[in-house]
C-alpha atoms as a PDB file:
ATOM      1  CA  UNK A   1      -0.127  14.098  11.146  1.00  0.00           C
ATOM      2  CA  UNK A   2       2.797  13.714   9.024  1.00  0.00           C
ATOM      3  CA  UNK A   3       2.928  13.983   5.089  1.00  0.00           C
ATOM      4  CA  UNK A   4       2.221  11.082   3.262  1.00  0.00           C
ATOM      5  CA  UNK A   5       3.525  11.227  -0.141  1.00  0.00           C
ATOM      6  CA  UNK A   6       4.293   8.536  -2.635  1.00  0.00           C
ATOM      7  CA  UNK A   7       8.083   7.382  -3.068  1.00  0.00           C
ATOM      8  CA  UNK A   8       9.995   8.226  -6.200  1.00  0.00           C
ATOM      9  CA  UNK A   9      11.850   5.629  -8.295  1.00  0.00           C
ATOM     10  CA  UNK A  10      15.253   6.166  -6.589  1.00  0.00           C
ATOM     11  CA  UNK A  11      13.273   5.001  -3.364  1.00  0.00           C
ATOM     12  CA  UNK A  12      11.841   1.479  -4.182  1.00  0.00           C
ATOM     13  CA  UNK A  13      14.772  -0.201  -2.683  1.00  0.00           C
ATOM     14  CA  UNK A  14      14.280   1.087   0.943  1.00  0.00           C
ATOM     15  CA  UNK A  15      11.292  -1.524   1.042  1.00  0.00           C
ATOM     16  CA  UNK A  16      13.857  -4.164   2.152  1.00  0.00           C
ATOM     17  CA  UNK A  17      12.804  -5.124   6.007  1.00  0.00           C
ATOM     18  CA  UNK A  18       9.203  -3.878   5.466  1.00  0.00           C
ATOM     19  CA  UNK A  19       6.745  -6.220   7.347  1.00  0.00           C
ATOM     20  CA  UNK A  20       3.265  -6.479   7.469  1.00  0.00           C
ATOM     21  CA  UNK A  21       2.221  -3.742  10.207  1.00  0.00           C
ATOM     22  CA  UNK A  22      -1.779  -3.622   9.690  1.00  0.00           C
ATOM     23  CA  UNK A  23      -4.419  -3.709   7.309  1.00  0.00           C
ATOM     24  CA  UNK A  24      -6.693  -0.860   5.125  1.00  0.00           C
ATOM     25  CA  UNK A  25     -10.759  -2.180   5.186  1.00  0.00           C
ATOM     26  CA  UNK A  26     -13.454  -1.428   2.779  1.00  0.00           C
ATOM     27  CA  UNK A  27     -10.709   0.287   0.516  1.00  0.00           C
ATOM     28  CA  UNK A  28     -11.173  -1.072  -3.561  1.00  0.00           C
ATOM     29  CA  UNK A  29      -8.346  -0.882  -5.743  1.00  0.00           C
ATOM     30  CA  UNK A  30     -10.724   1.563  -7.850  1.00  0.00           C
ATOM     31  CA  UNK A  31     -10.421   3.820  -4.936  1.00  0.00           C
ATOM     32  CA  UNK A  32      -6.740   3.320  -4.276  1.00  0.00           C
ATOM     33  CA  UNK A  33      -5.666   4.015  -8.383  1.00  0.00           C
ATOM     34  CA  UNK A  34      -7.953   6.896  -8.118  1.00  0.00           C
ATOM     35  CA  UNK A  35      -6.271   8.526  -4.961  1.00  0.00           C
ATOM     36  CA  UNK A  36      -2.297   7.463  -5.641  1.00  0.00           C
ATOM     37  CA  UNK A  37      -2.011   6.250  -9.140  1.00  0.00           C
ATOM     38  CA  UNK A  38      -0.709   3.361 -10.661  1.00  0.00           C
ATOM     39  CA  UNK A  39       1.200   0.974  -8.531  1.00  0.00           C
ATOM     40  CA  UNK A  40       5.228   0.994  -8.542  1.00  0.00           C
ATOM     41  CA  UNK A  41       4.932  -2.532  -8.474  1.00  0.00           C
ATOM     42  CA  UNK A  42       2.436  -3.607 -11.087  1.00  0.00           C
ATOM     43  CA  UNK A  43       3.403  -7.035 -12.050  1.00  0.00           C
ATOM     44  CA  UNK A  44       3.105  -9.834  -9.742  1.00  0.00           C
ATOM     45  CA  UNK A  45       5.966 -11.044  -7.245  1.00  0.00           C
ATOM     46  CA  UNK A  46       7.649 -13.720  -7.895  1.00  0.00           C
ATOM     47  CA  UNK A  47       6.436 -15.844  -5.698  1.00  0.00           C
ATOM     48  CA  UNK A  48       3.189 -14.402  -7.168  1.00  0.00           C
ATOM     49  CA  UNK A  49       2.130 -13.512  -2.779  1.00  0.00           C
ATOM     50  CA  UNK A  50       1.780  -9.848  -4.089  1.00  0.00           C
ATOM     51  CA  UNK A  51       0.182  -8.684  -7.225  1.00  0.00           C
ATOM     52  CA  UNK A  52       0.134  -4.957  -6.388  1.00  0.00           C
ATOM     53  CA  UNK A  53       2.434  -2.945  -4.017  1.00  0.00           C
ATOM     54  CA  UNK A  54       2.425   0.868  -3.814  1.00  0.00           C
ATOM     55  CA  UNK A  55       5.189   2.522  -1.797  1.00  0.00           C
ATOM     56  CA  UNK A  56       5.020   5.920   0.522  1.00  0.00           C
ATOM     57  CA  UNK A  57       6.726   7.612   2.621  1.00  0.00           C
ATOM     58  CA  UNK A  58       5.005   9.027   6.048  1.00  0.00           C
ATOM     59  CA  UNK A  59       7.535  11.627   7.028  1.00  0.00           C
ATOM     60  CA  UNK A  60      10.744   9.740   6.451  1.00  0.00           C
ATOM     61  CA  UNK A  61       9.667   6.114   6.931  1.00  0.00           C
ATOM     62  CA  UNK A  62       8.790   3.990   4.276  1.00  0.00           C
ATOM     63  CA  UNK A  63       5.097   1.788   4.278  1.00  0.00           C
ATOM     64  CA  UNK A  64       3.937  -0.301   1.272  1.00  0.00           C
ATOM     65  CA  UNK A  65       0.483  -0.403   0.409  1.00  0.00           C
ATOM     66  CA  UNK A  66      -0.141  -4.002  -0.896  1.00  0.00           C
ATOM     67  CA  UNK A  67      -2.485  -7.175  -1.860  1.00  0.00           C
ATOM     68  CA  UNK A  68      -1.658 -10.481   0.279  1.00  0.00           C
ATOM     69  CA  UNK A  69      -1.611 -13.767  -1.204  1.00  0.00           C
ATOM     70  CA  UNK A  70      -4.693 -13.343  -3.433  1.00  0.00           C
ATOM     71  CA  UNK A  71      -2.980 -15.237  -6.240  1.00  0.00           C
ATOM     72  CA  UNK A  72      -4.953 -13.460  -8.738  1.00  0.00           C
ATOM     73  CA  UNK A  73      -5.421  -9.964 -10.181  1.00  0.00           C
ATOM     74  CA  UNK A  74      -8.671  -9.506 -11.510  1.00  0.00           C
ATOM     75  CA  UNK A  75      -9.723 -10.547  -7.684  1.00  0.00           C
ATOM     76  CA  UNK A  76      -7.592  -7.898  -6.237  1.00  0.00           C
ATOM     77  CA  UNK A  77      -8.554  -5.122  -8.815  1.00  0.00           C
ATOM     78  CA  UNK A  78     -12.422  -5.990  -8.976  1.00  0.00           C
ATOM     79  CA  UNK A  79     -13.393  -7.835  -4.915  1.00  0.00           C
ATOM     80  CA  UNK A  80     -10.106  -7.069  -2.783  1.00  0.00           C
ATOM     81  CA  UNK A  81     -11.123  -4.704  -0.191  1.00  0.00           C
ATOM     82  CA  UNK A  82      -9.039  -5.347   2.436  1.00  0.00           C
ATOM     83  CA  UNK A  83      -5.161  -4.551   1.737  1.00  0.00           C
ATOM     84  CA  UNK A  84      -1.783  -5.276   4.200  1.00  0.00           C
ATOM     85  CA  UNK A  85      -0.172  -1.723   5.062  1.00  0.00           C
ATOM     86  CA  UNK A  86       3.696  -2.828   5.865  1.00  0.00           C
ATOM     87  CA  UNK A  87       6.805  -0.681   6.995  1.00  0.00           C
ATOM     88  CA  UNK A  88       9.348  -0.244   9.296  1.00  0.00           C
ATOM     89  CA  UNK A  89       7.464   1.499  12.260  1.00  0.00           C
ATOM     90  CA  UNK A  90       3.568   0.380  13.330  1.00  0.00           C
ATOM     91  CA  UNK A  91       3.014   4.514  13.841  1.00  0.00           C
ATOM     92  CA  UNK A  92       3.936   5.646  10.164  1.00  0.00           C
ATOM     93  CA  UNK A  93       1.616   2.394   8.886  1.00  0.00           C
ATOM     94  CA  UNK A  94      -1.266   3.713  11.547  1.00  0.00           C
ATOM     95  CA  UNK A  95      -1.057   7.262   9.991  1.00  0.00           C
ATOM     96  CA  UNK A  96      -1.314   6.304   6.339  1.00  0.00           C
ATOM     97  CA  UNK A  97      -4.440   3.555   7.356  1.00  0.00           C
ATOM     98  CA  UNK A  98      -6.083   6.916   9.137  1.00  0.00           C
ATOM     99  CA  UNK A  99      -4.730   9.550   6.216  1.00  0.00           C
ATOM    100  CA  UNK A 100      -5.711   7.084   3.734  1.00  0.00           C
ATOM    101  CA  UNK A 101      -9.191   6.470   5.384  1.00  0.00           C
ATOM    102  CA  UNK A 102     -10.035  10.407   6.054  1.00  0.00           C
ATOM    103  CA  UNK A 103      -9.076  10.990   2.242  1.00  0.00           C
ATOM    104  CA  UNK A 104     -11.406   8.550   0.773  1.00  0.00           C
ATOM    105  CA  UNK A 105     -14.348   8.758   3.427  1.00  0.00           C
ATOM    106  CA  UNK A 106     -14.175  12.228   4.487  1.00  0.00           C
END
């Protein structure tokens, strides 16, 4: 398995052409704060879709870690548990949903 590691500021803009590639289950936001931190996005999008996006990198290819069109953030930080993994490539988004998933069950 490749590293997973969360991007740095300079990287945020390398989320352009991200897509929805599959989804994280029985994950809370508790859980995910606990294991990567605050979100780089922590304000809701404009379109208000997304109210929390974290970005990685899995090797060199970007996934985003993110809420989908829950329209409010107390119900993503307190019910969500089901979150949209999104990138570039459908094998770095697999790896973080089973790195992500081993980290958090064992």
């Amino acid at each position: 398995m490749r590293r997973v590691r969360k991007a740095k500021e300079n990287e945020l803009d390398n989320t352009y052409g991200t897509y929805w590639q599959g989804d994280l289950h029985g994950v809370t936001y508790g859980q995910l704060l606990e294991l990567y931190g605050t979100p780089q996005f922590n304000e809701a999008s404009g379109d208000d879709k997304v109210q929390f996006e974290w970005v990685f990198y899995v090797g060199d290819e970007v996934v985003t870690l993110y809420d989908w069109k829950t329209y409010d953030r107390n119900y993503s930080m307190y019910e969500l548990d089901e979150w949209h993994v999104g990138g570039k490539s459908l094998s770095a988004a697999d790896e973080f949903i089973e790195y992500t998933n081993k980290v958090i069950r064992g």
